[in-house]
Protein backbone atom coordinates (compact mmCIF):
# COMPACT_ATOMS: atom_id res chain seq x y z
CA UNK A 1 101.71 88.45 95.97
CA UNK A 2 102.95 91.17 98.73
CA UNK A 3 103.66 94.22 97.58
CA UNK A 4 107.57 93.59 97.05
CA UNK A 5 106.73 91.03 94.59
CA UNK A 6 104.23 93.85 92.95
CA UNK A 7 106.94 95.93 92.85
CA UNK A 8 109.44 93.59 91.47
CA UNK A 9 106.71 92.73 88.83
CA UNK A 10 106.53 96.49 87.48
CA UNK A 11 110.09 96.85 88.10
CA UNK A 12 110.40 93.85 85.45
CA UNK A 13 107.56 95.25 83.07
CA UNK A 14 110.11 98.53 82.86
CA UNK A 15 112.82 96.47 81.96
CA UNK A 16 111.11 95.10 79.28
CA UNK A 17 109.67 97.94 77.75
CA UNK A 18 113.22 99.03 77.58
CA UNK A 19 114.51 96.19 76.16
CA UNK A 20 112.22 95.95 73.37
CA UNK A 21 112.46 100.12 72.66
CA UNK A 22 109.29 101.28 73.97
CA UNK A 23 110.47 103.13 76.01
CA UNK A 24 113.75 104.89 76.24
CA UNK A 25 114.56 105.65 79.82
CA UNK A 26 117.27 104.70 82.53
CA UNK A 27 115.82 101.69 84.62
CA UNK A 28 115.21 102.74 87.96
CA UNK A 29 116.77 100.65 90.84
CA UNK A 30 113.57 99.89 92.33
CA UNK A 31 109.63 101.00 91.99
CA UNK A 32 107.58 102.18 94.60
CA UNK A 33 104.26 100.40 95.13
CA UNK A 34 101.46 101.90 98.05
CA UNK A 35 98.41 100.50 99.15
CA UNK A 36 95.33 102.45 96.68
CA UNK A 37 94.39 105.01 98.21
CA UNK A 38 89.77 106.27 98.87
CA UNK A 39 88.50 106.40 96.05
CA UNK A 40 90.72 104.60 94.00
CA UNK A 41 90.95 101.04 91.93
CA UNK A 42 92.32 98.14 93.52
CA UNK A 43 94.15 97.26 95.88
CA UNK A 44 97.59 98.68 94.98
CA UNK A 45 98.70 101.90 93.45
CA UNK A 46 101.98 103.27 91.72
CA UNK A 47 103.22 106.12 90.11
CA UNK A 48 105.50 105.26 88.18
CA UNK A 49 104.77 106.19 84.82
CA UNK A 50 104.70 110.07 85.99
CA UNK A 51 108.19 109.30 87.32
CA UNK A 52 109.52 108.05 84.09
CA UNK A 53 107.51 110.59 81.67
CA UNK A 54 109.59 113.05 81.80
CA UNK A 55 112.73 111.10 81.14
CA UNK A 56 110.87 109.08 78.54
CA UNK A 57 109.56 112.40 76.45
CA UNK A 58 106.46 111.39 76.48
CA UNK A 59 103.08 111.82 78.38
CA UNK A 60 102.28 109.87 81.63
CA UNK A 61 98.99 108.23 80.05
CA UNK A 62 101.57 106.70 77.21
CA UNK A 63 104.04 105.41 79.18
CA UNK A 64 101.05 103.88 81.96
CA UNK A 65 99.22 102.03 78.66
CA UNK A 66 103.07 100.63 77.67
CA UNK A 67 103.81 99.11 81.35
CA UNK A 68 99.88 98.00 81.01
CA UNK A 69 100.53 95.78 78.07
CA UNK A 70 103.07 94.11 79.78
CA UNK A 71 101.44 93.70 83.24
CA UNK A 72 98.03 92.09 81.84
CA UNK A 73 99.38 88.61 81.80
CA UNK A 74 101.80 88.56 84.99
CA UNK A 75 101.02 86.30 87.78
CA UNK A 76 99.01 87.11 90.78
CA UNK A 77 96.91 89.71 89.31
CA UNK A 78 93.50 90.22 88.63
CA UNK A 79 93.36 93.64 86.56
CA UNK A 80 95.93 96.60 85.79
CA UNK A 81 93.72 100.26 85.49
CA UNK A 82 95.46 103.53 84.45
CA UNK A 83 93.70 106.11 86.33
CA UNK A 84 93.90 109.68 86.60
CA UNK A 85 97.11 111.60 84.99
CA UNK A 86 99.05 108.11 84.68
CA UNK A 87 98.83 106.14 88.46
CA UNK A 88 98.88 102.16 87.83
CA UNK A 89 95.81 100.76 90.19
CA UNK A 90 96.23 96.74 90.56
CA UNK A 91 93.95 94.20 91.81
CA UNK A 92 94.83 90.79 92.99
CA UNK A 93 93.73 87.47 92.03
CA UNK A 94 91.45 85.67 94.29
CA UNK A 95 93.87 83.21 95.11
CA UNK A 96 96.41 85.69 95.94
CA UNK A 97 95.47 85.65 99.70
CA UNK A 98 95.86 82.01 100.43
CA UNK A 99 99.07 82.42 98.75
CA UNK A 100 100.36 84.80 101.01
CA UNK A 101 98.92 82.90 103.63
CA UNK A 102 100.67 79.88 102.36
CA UNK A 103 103.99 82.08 101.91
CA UNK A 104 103.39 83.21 105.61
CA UNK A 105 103.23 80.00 107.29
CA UNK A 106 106.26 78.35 105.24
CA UNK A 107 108.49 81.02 105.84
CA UNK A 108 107.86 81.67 109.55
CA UNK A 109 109.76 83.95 111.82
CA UNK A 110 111.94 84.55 108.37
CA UNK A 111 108.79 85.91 106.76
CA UNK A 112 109.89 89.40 105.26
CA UNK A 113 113.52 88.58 105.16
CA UNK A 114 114.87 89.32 101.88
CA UNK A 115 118.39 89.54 99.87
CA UNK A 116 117.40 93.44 98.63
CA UNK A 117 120.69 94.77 100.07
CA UNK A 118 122.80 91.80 99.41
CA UNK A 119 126.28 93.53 98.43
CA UNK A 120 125.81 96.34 100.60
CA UNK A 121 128.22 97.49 103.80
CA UNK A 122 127.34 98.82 106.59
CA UNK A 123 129.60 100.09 109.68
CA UNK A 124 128.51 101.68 112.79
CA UNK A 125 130.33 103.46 115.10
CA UNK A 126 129.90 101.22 118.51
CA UNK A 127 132.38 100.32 121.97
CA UNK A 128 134.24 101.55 123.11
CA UNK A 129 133.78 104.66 121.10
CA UNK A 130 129.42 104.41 121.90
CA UNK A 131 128.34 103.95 125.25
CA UNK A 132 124.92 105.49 125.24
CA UNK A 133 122.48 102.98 126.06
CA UNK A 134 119.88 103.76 123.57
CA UNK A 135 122.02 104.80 121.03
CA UNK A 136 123.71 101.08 121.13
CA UNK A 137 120.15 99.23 121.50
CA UNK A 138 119.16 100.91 118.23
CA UNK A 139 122.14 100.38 116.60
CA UNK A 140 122.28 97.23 117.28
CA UNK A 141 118.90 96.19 116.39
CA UNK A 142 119.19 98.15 112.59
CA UNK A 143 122.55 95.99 112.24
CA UNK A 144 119.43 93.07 112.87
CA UNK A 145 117.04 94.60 110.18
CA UNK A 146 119.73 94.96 107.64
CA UNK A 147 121.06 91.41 108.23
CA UNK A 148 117.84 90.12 107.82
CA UNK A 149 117.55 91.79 104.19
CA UNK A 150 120.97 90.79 103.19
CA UNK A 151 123.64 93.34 104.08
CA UNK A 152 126.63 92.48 105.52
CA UNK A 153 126.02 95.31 108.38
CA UNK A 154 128.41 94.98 111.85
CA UNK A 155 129.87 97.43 114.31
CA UNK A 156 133.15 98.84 112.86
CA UNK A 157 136.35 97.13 114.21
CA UNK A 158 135.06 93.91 115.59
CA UNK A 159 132.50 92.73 113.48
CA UNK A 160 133.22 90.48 111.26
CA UNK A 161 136.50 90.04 108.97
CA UNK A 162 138.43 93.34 108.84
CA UNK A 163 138.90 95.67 105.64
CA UNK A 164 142.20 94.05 104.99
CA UNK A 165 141.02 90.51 105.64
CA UNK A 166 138.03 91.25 103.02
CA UNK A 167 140.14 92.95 100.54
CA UNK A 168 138.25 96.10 100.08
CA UNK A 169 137.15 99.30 101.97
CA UNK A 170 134.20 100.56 103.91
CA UNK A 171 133.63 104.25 103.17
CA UNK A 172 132.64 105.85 106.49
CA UNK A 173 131.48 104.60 109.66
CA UNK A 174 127.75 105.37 110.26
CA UNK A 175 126.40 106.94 113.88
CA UNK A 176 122.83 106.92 114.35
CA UNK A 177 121.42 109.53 115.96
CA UNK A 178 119.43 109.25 119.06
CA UNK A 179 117.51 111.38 122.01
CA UNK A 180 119.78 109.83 124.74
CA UNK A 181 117.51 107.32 127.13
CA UNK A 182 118.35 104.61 129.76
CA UNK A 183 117.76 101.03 129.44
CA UNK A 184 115.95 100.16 132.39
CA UNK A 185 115.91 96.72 132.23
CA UNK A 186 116.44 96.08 136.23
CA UNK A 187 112.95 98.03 136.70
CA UNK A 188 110.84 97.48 133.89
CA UNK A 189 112.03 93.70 132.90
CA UNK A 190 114.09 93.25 129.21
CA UNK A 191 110.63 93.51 127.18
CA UNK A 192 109.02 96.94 128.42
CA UNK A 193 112.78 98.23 128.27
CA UNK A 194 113.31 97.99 124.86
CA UNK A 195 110.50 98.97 123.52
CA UNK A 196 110.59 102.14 125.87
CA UNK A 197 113.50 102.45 123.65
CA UNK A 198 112.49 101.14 120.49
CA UNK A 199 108.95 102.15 119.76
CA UNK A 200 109.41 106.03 119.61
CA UNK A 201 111.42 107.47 116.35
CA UNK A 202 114.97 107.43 117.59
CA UNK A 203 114.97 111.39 117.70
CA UNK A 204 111.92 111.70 119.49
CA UNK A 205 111.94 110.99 123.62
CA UNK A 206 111.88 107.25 125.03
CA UNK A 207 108.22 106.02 126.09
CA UNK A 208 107.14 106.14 129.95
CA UNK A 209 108.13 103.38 131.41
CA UNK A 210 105.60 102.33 134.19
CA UNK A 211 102.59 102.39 131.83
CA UNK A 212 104.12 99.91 129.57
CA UNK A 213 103.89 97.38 132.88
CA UNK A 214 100.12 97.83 132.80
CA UNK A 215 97.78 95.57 131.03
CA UNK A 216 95.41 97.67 129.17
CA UNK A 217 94.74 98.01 125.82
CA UNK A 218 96.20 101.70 125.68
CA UNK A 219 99.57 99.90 126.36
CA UNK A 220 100.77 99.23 123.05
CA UNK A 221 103.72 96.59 124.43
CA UNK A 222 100.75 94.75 125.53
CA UNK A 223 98.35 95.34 122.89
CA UNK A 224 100.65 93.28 120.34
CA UNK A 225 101.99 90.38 123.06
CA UNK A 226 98.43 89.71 123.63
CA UNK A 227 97.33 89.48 120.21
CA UNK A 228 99.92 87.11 119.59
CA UNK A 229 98.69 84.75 122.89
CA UNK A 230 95.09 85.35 121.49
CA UNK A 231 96.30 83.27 118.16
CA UNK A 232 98.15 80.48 120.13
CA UNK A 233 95.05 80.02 122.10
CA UNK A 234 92.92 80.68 119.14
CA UNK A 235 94.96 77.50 117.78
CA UNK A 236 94.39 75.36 121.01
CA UNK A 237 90.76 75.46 120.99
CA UNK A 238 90.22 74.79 116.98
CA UNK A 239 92.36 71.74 117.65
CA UNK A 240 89.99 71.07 120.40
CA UNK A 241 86.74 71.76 118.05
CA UNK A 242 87.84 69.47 115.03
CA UNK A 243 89.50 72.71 113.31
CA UNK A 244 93.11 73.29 111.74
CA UNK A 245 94.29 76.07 110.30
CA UNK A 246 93.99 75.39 106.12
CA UNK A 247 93.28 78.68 103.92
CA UNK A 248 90.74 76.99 101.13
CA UNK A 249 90.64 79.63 98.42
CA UNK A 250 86.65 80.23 97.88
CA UNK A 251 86.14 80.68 102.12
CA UNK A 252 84.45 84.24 102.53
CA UNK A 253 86.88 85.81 104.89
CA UNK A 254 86.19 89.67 105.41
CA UNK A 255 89.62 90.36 106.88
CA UNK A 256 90.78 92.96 104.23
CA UNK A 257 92.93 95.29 106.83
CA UNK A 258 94.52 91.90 108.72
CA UNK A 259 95.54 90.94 105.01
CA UNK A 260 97.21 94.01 104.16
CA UNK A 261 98.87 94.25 106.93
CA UNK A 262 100.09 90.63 105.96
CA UNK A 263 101.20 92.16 102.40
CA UNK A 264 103.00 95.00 104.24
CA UNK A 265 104.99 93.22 106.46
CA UNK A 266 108.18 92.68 104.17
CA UNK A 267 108.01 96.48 102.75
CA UNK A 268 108.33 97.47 106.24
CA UNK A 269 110.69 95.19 107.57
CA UNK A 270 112.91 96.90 104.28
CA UNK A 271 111.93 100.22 104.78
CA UNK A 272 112.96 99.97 108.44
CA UNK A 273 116.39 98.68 107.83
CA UNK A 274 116.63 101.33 104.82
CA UNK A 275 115.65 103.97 107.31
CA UNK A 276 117.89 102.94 110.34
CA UNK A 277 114.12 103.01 111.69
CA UNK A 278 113.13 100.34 114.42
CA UNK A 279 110.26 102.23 115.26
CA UNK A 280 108.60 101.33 111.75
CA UNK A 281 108.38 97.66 112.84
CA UNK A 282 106.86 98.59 116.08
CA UNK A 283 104.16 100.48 114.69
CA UNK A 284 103.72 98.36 112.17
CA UNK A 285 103.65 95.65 115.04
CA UNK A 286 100.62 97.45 116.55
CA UNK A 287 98.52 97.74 113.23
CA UNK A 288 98.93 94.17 113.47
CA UNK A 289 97.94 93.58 116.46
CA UNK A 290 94.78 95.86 115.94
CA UNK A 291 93.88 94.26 113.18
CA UNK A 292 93.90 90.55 114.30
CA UNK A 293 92.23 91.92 117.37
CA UNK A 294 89.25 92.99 115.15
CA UNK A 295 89.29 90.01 113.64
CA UNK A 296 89.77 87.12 115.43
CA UNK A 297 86.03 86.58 117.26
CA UNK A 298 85.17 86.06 113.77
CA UNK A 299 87.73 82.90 113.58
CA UNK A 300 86.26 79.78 115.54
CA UNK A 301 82.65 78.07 115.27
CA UNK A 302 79.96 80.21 117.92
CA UNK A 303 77.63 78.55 119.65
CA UNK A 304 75.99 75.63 117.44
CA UNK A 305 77.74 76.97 114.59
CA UNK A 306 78.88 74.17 112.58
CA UNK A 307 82.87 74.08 111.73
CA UNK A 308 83.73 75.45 107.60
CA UNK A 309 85.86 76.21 105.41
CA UNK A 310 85.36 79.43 106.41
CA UNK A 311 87.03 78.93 110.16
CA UNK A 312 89.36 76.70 108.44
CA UNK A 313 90.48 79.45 106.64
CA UNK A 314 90.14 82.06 109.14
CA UNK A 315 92.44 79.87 111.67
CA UNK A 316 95.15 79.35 108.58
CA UNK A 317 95.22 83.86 108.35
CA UNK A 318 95.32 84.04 112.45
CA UNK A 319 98.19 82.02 112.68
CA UNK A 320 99.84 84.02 110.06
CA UNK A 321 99.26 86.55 111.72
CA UNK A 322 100.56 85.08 114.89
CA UNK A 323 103.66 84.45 112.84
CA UNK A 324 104.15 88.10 111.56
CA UNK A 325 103.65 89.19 114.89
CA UNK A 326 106.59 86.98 116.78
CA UNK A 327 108.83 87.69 113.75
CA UNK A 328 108.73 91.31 114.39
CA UNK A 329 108.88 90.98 118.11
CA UNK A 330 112.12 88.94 117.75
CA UNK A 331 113.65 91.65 115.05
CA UNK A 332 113.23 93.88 118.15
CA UNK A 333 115.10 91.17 120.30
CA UNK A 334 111.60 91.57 122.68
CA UNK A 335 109.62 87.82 123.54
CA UNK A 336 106.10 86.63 122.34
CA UNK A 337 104.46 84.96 125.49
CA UNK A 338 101.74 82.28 124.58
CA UNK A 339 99.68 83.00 127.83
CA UNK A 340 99.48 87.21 129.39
C-alpha cells in the first residue's frame, strides 16, 4: 500500500461515515496522508479528523474513533491508533512491502503514474510568445508530470486539438515563473544541463555547472546515476551467484528508509505536477539514491555467505529501486547509464 492508496482508503472511510450519517460533513476532495512523525505510532500519520471536527460539530477524538471503525478491516493494514488530540497513526501489514515491491516491478518506468487529474486542463504560455530557455525546459517538463497523472496539459495554441475543435474553453493560459538560466547543453552535455536547470526550485538560481561534470558523491547528478548503475550491476552479479531478484514475504530486510522512499514515490510524482515543481522529483531522486546507497552492500551473499531468501529479497527491493530511480530520471527527460 503507498501512501496514495492510504489516502484513498481514508478518503473512502469518510465517505462512508457520511453515507451512513455518522458524520455530517462535506467530503473533502482528497486526504492528506504523511509519513509518522518521532515519537509517533506507525508508519503513517493523518489529520484528518481535526480537519473535519469543526465542520462535523463535534470533537476531534469522536470523529478519529468513527473513521477508526471503518479503517480496522481495510486491506493492507496492520493497526489504526488515534493519538494525541485526534491524528490517525497506521501501520502496515507485513506483506505490504513485497506488495509494493511487486507493484514496483510490474509497473516499471510508469510506476507513480496515476489518473488523479484526469479531466483537468492545463495551458501554458510557450513559442513564440516564451523563449527563455529555462522557463521552456520547466514548462515543458510539468506539461510531462501532469500527463503522467492524467491531465490533458499542452502549450496553448499548438498542442493538441484547439478550443473549438474540443468544444469547450480553457480559462487562462498559465506562465510559470522562473529565475532566467541558460541551457548549456553544448558545454555541460544534455544530462548536467537540465538538471542545472531542473534541480533548484524554479525561483531560486540554476546549479553550477562544472561541478555537476565531476564524479563525487557531493555531485548530486551523479549521486543518483550511479545508484542506479550500482542496481544494474547489483543484478549482473546475483545472476552470476545463483540469485534473482524475488521479495519472499518473511526475509528480514532492514531497509525501512529505501522502502519509504518506495511508498513516496507516487505522492511526489503528484505533488510535483500539482506544484508546477520539477525540483520535487529531483530531490526526491536523491533521497533515493541515498538510500539505496546505504543499502545495497547489504544485498548480495559476502564472502562464504550462503545465498537466502534474504538476498533474494533484498535484490527484488534494489531493482525497485533501480526502477523508481530511471522513472524519475526520464520524467526529467535526463538518461540512466548502466555503467559511470
Amino acid at each position: 500500500m503507498t501512501p496514495a492508496d492510504l489516502s484513498l482508503t481514508v478518503l473512502h472511510a469518510v465517505r462512508r461515515a457520511v453515507d451512513d450519517g455518522a458524520l455530517r460533513v462535506d467530503v473533502p476532495p482528497t486526504v492528506k496522508v504523511e509519513r509518522a512523525r518521532p515519537g509517533g505510532a506507525g508508519e503513517y500519520a493523518s489529520s484528518i479528523a481535526l480537519s473535519l471536527a469543526r465542520s462535523a460539530g463535534r470533537p476531534a477524538l469522536d470523529v478519529a474513533g468513527i473513521l477508526e471503525e471503518r479503517l480496522r478491516d481495510a486491506p493492507g493494514l496492520r493497526e489504526v491508533v488515534i493519538t494525541g488530540p485526534g491524528f490517525l497513526n497506521f501501520s502496515l501489514r507485513r506483506d505490504a512491502d513485497a506488495e509494493l515491491v511487486r507493484a514496483v516491478r510490474e509497473a516499471g518506468d510508469s510506476y507513480g503514474s496515476s489518473d488523479a487529474l484526469a479531466g483537468t486542463t492545463v495551458r501554458f504560455a510557450g513559442p513564440p510568445d516564451l523563449t527563455e530557455s529555462r522557463a521552456l525546459l520547466v514548462t515543458e517538463t510539468v506539461v510531462r508530470l501532469l500527463r503522467s497523472q492524467g491531465a490533458d496539459a499542452g502549450f496553448a495554441g499548438f498542442s493538441g486539438p484547439s478550443d473549438d475543435e474540443r468544444g469547450e474553453s480553457v480559462e487562462r493560459v498559465e506562465r510559470i515563473h522562473v529565475h532566467p538560466g541558460a541551457h548549456q547543453g553544448e558545454v555541460l552535455g544534455v544530462d548536467a544541463a537540465r538538471w542545472a536547470l531542473l534541480r533548484p526550485s524554479p525561483q531560486d538560481r540554476p546549479l553550477d555547472g562544472p561541478p555537476l561534470l565531476v564524479q563525487h558523491e557531493r555531485n548530486s547528478l551523479f549521486r543518483v546515476r550511479y545508484a542506479y548503475s550500482r542496481v544494474r550491476r547489483l543484478l549482473v552479479n546475483g545472476r552470476q551467484l545463483g540469485v534473482v531478484p524475488v521479495y519472499e514475504h518473511d526475509a528480514p530486510l532492514h531497509a525501512p528508509e529505501l522502502l519509504g522512499v518506495l511508498r513516496d514515490h507516487p505522492v511526489v510524482l503528484l505533488a510535483a505536477a500539482r506544484h508546477r515543481a520539477p525540483d520535487r522529483v529531483a530531490r526526491h531522486l536523491e533521497a533515493t539514491a541515498d538510500a539505496l546507497l546505504a543499502f545495497q552492500h547489504t544485498v548480495l551473499p559476502l564472502g562464504d555467505e550462503k545465498p537466502s531468501a534474504a538476498h533474494r529479497s533484498r535484490l527484488a527491493l534494489a531493482e525497485a529501486a533501480g526502477t523508481v530511480l530511471a522513472g524519475g530520471l526520464s520524467v526529467l527527460g535526463i538518461s540512466a547509464p548502466e555503467r559511470i
